[in-house]
N, C-alpha and C. Protein backbone atom coordinates (compact mmCIF):
# COMPACT_ATOMS: atom_id res chain seq x y z
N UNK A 1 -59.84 73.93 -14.18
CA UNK A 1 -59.49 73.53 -12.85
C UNK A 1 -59.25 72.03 -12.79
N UNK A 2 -60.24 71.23 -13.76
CA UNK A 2 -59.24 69.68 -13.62
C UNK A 2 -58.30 69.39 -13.80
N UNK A 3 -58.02 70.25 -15.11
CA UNK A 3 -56.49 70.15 -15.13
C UNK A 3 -55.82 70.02 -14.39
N UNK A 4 -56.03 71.67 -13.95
CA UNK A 4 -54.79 71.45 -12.65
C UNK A 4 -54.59 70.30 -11.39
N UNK A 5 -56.03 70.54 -11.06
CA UNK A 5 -55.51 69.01 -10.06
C UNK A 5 -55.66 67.90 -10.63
N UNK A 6 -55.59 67.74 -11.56
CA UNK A 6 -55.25 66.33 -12.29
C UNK A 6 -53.72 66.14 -12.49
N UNK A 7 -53.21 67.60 -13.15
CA UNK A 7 -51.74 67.57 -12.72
C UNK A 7 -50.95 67.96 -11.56
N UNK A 8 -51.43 68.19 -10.72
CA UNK A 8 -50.82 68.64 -9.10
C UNK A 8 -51.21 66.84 -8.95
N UNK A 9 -52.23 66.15 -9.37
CA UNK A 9 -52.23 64.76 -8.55
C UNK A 9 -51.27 63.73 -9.17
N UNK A 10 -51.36 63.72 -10.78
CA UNK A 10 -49.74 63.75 -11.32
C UNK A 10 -48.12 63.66 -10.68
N UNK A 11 -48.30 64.79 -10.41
CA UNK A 11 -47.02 65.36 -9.73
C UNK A 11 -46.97 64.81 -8.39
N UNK A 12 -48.23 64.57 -7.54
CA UNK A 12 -47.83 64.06 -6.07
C UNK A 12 -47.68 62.62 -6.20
N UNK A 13 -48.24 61.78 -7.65
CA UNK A 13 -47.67 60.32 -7.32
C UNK A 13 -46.88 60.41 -8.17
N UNK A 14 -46.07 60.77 -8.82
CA UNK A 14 -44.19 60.69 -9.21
C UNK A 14 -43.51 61.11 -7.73
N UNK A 15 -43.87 62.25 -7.01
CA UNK A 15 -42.93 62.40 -6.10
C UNK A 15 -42.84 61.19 -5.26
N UNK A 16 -44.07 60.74 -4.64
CA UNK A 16 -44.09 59.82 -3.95
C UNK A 16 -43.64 58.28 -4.49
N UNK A 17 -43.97 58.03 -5.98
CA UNK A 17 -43.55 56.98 -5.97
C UNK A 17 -42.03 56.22 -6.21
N UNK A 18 -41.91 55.15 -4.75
CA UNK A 18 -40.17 54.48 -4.85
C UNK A 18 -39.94 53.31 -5.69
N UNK A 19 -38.87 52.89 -6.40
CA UNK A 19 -38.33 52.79 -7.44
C UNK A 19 -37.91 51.59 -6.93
N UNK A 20 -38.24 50.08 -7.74
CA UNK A 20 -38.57 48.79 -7.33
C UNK A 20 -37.48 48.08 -8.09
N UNK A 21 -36.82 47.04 -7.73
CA UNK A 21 -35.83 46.57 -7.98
C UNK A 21 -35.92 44.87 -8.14
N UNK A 22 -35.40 44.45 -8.86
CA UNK A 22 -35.67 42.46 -9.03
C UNK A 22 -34.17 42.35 -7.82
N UNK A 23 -34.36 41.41 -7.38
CA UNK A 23 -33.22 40.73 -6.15
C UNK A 23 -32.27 40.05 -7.22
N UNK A 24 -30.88 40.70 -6.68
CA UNK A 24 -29.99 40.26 -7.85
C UNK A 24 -29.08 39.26 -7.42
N UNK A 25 -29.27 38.45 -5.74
CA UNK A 25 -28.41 38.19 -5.31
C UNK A 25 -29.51 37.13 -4.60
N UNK A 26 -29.07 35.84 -3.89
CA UNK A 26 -29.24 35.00 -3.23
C UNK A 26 -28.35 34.73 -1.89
N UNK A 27 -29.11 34.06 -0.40
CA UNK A 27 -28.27 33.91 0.31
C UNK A 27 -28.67 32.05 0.53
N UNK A 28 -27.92 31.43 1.01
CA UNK A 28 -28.34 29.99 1.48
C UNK A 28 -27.55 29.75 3.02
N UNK A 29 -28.62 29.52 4.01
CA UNK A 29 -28.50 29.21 5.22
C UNK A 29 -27.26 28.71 5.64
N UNK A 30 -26.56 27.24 4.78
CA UNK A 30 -25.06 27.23 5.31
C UNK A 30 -24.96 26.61 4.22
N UNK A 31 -23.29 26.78 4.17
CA UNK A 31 -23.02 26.17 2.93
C UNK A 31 -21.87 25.00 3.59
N UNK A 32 -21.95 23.33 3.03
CA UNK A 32 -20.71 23.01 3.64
C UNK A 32 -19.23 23.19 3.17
N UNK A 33 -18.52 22.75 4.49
CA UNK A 33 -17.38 23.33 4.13
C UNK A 33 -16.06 21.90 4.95
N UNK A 34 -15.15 22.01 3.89
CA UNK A 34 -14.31 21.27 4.96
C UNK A 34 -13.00 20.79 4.35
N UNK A 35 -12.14 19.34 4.86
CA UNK A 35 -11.23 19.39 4.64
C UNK A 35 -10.27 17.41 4.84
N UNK A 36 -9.77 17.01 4.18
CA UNK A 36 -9.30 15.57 4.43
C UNK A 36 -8.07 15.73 4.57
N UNK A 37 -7.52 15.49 5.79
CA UNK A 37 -6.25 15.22 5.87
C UNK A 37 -5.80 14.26 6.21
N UNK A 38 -4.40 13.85 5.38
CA UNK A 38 -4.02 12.52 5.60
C UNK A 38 -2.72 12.62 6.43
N UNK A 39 -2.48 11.63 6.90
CA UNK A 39 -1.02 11.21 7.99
C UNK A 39 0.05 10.85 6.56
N UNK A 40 1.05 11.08 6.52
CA UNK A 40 2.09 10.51 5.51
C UNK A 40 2.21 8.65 5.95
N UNK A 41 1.87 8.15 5.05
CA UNK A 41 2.32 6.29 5.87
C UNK A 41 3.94 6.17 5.84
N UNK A 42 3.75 5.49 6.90
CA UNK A 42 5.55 4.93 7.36
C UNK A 42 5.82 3.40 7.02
N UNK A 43 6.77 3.07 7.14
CA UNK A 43 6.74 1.69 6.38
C UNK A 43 7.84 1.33 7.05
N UNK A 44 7.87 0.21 8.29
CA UNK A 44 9.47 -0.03 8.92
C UNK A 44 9.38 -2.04 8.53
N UNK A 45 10.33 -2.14 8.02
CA UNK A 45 10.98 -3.36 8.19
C UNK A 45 11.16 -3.91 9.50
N UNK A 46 10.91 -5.20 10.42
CA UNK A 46 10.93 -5.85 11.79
C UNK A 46 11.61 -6.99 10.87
N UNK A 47 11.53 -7.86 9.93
CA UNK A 47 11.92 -8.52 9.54
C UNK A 47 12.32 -9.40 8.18
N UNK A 48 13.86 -9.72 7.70
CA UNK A 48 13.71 -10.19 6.53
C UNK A 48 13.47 -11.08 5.83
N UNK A 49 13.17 -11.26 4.54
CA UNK A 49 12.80 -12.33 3.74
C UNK A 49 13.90 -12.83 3.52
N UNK A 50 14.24 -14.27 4.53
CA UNK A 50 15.18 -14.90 4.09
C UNK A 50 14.59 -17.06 4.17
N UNK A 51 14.86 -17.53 3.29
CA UNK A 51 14.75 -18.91 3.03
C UNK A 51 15.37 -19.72 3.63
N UNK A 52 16.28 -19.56 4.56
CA UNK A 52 17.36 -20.42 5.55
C UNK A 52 18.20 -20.97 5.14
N UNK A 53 18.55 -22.03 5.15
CA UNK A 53 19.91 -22.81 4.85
C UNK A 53 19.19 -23.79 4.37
N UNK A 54 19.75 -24.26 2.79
CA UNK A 54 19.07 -25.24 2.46
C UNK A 54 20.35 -26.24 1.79
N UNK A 55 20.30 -27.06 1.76
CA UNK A 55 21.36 -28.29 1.35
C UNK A 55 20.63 -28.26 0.10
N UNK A 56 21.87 -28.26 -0.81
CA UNK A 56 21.92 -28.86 -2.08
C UNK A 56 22.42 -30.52 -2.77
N UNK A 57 21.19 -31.05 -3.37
CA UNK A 57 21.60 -32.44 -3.43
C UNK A 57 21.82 -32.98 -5.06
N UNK A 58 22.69 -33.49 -5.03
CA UNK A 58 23.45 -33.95 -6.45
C UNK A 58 23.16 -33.17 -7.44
N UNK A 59 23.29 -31.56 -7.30
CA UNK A 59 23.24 -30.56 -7.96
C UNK A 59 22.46 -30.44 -9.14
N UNK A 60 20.73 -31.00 -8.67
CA UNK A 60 19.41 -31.19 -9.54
C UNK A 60 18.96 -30.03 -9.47
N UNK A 61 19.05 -28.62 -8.43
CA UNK A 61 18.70 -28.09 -8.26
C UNK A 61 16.50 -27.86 -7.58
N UNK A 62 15.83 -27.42 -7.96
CA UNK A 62 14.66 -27.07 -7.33
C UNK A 62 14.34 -25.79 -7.01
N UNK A 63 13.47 -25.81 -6.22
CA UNK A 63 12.42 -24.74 -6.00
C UNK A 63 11.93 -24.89 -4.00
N UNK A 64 12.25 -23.29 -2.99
CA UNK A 64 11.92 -23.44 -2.07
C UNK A 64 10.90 -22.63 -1.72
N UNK A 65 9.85 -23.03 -1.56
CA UNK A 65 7.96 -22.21 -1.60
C UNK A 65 8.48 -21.82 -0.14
N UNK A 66 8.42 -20.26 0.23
CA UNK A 66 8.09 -19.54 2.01
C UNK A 66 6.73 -19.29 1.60
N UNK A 67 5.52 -19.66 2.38
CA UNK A 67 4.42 -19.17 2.31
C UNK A 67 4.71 -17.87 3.01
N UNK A 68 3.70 -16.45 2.68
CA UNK A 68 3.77 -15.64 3.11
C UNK A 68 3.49 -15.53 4.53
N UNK A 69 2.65 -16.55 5.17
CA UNK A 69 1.94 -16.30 6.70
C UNK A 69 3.11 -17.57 7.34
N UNK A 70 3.91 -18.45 6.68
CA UNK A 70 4.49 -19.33 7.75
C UNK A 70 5.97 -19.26 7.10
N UNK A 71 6.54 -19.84 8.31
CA UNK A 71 8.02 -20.25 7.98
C UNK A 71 8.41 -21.62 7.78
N UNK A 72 7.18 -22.02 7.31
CA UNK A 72 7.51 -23.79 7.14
C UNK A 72 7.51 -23.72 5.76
N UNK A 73 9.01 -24.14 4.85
CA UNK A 73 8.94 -24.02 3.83
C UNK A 73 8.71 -25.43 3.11
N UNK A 74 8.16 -25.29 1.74
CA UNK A 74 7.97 -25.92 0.87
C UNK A 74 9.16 -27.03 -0.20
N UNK A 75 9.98 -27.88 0.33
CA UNK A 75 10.45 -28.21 -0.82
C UNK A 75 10.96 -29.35 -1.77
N UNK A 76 11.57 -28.56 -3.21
CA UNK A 76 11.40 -29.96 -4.11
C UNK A 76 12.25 -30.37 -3.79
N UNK A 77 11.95 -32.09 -4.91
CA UNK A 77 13.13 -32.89 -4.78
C UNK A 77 14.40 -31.68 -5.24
N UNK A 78 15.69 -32.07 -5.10
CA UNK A 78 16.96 -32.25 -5.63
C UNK A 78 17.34 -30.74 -4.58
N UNK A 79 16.42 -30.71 -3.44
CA UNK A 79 16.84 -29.72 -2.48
C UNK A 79 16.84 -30.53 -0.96
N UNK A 80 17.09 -30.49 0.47
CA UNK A 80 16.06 -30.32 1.55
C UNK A 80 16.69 -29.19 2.22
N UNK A 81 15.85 -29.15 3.44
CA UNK A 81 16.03 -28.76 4.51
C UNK A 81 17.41 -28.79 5.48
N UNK A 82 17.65 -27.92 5.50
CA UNK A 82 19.13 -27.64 6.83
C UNK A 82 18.37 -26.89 7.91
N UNK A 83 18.72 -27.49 9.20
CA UNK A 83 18.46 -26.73 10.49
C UNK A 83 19.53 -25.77 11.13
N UNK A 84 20.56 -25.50 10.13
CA UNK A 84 21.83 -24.92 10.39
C UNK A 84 21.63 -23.33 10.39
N UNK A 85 21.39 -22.43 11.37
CA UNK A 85 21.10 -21.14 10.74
C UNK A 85 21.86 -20.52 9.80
N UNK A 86 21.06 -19.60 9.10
CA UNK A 86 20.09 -18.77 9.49
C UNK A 86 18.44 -19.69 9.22
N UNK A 87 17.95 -19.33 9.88
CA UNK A 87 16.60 -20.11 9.82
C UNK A 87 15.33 -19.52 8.79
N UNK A 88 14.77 -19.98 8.16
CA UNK A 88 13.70 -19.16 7.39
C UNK A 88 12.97 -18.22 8.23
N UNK A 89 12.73 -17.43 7.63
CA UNK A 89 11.56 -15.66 8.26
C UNK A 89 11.19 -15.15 6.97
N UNK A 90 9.52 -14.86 7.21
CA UNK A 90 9.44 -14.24 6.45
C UNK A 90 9.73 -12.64 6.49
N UNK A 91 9.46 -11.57 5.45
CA UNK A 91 9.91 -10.17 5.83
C UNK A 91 8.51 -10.06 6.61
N UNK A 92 8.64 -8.80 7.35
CA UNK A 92 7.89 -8.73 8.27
C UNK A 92 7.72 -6.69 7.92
N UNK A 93 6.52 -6.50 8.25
CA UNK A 93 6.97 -5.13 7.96
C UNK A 93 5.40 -4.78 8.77
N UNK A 94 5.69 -2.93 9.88
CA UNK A 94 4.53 -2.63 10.04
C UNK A 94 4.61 -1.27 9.56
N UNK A 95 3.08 -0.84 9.13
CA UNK A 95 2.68 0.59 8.55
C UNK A 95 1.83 1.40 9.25
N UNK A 96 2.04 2.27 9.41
CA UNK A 96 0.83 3.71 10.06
C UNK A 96 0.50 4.47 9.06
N UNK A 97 -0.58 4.90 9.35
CA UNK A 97 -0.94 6.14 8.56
C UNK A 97 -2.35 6.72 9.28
N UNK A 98 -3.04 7.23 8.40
CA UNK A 98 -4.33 7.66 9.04
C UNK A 98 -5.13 6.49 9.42
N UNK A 99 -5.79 7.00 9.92
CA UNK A 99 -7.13 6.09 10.89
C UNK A 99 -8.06 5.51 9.84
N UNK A 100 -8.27 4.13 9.81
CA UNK A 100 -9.15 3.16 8.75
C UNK A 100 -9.14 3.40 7.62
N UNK A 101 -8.02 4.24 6.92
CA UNK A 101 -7.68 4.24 5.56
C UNK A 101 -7.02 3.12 4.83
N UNK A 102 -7.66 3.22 3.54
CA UNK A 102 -7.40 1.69 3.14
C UNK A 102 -6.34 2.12 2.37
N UNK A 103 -5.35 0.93 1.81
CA UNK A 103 -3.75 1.40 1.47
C UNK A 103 -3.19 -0.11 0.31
N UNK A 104 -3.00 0.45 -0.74
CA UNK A 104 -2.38 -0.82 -1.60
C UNK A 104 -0.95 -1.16 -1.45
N UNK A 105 -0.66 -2.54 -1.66
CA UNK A 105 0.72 -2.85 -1.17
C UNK A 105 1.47 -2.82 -2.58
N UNK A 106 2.54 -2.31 -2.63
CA UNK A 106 3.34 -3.10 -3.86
C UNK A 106 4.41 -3.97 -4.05
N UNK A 107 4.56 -5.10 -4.77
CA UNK A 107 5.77 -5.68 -4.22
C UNK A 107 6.23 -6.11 -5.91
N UNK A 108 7.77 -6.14 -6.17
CA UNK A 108 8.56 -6.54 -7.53
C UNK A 108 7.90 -8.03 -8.17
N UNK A 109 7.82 -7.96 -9.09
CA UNK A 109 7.71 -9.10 -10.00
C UNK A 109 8.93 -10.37 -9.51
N UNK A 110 9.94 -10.57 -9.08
CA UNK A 110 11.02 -10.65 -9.23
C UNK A 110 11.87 -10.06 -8.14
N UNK A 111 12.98 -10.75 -7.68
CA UNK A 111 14.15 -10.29 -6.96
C UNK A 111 14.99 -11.27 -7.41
N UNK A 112 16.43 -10.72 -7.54
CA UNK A 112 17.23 -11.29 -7.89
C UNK A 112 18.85 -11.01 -6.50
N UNK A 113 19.02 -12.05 -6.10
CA UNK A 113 19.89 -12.80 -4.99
C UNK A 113 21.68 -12.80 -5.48
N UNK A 114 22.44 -12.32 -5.54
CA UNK A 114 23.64 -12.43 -5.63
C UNK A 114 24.66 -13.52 -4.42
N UNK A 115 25.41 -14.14 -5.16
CA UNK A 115 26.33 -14.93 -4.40
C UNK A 115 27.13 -13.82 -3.61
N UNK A 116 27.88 -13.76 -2.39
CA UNK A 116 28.12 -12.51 -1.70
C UNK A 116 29.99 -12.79 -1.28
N UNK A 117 30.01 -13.89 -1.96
CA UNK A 117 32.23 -14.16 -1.31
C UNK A 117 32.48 -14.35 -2.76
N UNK A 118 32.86 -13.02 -3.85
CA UNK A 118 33.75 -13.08 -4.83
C UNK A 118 32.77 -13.89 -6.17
N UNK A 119 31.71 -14.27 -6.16
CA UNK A 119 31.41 -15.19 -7.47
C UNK A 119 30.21 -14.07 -7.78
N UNK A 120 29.85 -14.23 -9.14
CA UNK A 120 28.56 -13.20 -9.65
C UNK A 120 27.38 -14.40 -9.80
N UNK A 121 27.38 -15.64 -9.15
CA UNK A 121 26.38 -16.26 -9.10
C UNK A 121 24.99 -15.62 -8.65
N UNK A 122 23.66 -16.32 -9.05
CA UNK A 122 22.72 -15.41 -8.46
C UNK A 122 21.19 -16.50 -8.39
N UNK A 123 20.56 -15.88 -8.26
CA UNK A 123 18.96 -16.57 -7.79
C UNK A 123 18.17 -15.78 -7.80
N UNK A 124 17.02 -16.13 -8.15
CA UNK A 124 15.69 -15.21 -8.69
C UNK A 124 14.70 -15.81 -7.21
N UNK A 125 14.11 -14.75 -6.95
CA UNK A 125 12.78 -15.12 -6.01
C UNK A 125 11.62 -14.61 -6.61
N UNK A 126 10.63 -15.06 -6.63
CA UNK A 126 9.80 -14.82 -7.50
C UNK A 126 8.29 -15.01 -6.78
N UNK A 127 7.17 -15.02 -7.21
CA UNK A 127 5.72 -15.32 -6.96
C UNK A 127 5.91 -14.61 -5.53
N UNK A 128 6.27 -13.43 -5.20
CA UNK A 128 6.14 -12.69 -4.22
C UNK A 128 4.44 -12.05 -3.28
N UNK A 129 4.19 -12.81 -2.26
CA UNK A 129 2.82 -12.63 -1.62
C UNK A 129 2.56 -12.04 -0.54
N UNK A 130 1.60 -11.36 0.06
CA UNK A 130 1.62 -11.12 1.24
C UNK A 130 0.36 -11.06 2.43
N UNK A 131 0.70 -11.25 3.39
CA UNK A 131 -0.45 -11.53 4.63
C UNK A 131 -0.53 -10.35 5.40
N UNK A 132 -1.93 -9.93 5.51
CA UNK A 132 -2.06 -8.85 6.18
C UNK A 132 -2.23 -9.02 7.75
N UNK A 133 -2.25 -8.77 8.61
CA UNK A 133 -2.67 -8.62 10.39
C UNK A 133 -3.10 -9.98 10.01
N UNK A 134 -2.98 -11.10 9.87
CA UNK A 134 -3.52 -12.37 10.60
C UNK A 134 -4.66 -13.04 9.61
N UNK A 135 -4.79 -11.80 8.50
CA UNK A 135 -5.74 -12.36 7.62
C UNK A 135 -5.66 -13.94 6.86
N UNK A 136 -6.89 -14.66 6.38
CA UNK A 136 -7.01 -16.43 5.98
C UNK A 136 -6.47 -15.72 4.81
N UNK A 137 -6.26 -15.11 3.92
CA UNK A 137 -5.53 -15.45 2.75
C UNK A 137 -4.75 -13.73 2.25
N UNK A 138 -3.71 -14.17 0.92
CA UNK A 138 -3.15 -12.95 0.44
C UNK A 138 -3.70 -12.15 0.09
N UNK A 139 -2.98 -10.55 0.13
CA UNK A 139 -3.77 -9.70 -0.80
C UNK A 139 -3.33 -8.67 -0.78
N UNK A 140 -3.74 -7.62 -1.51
CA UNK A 140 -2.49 -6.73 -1.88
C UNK A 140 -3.10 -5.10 -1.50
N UNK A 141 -3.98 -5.57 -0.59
CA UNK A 141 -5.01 -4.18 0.27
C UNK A 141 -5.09 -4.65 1.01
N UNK A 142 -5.34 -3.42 1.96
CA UNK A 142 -5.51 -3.73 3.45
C UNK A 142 -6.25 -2.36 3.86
N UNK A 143 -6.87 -2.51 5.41
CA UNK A 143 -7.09 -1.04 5.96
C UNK A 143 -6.66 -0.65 7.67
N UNK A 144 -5.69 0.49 7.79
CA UNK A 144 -5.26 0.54 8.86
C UNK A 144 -6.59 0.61 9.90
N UNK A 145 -5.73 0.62 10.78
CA UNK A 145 -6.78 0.35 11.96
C UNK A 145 -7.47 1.33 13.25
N UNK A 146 -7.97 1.73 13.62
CA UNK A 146 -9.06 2.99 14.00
C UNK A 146 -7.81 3.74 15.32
N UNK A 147 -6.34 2.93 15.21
CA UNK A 147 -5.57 3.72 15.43
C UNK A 147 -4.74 4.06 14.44
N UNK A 148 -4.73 3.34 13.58
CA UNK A 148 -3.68 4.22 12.01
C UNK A 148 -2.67 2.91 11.79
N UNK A 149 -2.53 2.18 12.64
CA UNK A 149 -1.84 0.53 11.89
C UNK A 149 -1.60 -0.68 11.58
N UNK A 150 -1.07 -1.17 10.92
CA UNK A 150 -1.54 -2.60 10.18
C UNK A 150 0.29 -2.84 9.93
N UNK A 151 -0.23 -4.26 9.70
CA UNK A 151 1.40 -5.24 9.94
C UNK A 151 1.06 -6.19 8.85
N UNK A 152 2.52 -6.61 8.08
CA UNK A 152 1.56 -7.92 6.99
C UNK A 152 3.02 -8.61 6.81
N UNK A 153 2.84 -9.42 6.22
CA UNK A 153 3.90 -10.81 5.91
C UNK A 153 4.86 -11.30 4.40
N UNK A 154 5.85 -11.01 4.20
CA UNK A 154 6.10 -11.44 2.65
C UNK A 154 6.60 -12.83 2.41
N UNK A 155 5.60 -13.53 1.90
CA UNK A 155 6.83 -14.62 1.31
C UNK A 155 6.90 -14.59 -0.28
N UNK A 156 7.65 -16.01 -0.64
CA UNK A 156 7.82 -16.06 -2.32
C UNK A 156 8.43 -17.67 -2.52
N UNK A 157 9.29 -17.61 -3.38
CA UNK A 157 9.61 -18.67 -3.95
C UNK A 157 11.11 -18.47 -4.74
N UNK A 158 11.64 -19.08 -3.95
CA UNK A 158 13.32 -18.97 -4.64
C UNK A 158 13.52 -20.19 -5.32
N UNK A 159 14.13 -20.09 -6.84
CA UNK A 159 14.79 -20.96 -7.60
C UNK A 159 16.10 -21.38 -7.60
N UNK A 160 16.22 -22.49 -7.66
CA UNK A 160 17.91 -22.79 -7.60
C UNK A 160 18.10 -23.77 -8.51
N UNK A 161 19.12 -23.11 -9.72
CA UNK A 161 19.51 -24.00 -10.68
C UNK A 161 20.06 -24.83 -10.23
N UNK A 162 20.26 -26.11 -10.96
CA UNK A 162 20.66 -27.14 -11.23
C UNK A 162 22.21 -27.28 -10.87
N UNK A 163 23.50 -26.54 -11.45
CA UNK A 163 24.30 -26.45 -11.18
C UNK A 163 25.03 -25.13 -10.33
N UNK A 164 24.01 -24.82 -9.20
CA UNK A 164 24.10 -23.54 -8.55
C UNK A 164 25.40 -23.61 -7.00
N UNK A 165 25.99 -22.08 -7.33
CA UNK A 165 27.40 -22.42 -6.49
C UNK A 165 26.64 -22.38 -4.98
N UNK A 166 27.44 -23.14 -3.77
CA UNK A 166 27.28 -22.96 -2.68
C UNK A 166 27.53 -21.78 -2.14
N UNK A 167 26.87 -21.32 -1.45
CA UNK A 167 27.07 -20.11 -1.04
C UNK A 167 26.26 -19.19 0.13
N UNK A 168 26.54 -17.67 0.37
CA UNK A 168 25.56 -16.56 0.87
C UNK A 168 24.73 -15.80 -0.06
N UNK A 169 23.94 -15.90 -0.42
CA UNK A 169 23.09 -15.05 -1.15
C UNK A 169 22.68 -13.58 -0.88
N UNK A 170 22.21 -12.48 -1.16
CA UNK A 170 21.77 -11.80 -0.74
C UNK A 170 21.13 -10.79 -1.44
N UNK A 171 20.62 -9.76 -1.16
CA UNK A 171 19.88 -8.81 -2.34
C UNK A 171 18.59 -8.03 -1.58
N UNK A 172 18.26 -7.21 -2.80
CA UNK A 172 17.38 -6.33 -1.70
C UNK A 172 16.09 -5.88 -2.60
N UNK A 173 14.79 -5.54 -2.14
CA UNK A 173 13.84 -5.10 -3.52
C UNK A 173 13.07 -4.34 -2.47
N UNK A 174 12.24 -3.76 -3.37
CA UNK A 174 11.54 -1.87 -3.00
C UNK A 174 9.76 -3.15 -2.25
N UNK A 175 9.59 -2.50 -1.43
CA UNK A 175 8.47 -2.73 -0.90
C UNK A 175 7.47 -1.42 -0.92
N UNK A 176 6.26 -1.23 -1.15
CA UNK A 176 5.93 0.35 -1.21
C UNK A 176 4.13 0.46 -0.96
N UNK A 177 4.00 0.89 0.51
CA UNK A 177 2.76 1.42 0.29
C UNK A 177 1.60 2.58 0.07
N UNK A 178 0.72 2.18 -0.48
CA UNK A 178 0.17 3.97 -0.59
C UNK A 178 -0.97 3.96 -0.56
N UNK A 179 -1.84 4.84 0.14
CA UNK A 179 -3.17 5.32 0.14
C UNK A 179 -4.13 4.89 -1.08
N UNK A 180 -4.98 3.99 -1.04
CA UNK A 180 -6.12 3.86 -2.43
C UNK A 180 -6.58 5.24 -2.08
């Protein structure tokens, strides 16, 4: 008789007993989630980089410095000053983009100026700089502003050989900004 209810008691804890499992899965309360979007930047020209009218004297040639933040130019002997327009400006340029994103400027090593009535004469501008919104000195970053824009200043430095023709100059170079 133990037997038997030893195996009838057997038999009632297999039936009864349920079948236990390890957790194969995890949950976590929140996970974050999200997304950066940027505005494309625009880039408009208001104004160009031009050096004004400058008189050439006993064809020594020189050098005319536009600081990037002024239009009071710089210059050497065997050049001066003409008040004859066109008048010096620097280029002038404003940018949008997203809100307080900071943005690198790029500007050419170099521009090169063509004579513009029939001659292939030419002129290099060079040491190309620029001023951001009003900032004390150059630099080649900036960050738009908690509405998305910023404005900055180009100047440089045009060379004029020695035996250089009188003339209109003119020419054009890539300005380019982009998101750091």
């Amino acid at each position: 008789m133990k037997k038997i209810i030893l195996l009838f008691a057997v038999v009632m804890m297999a039936a009864f007993t349920t079948t236990t499992m390890a957790q194969t899965s995890a949950t976590v309360g929140a996970t974050a989630a999200g997304s950066k979007l940027i505005v494309p930047m625009t880039l408009t020209q208001t104004s160009p980089l031009h050096f004004g009218t400058i008189n050439l004297l006993l064809g020594a040639g020189g050098t005319v410095e536009l600081p990037s933040n002024s239009t009071t130019r710089v210059i050497s002997t065997g050049l001066a000053a003409s008040s004859i327009a066109p008048l010096a400006t620097n280029a002038a340029y404003n940018v949008t983009g997203s809100n307080s994103a900071t943005y690198a400027l790029t500007l050419p090593a170099t521009v090169v100026v063509t004579e513009t009535v029939g001659s292939t004469a030419t002129m290099t501008i060079s040491a190309l700089t620029a001023r951001f919104n009003g900032a004390a000195t150059d630099a080649i970053t900036s960050t738009l502003s908690l509405t998305g824009t910023d404005n900055f200043t180009v100047g440089g430095t045009l060379t004029v050989a020695a035996a250089q023709i009188g003339g209109i100059y003119a020419g054009t170079f890539p300005v380019t900004v982009d998101y750091n």
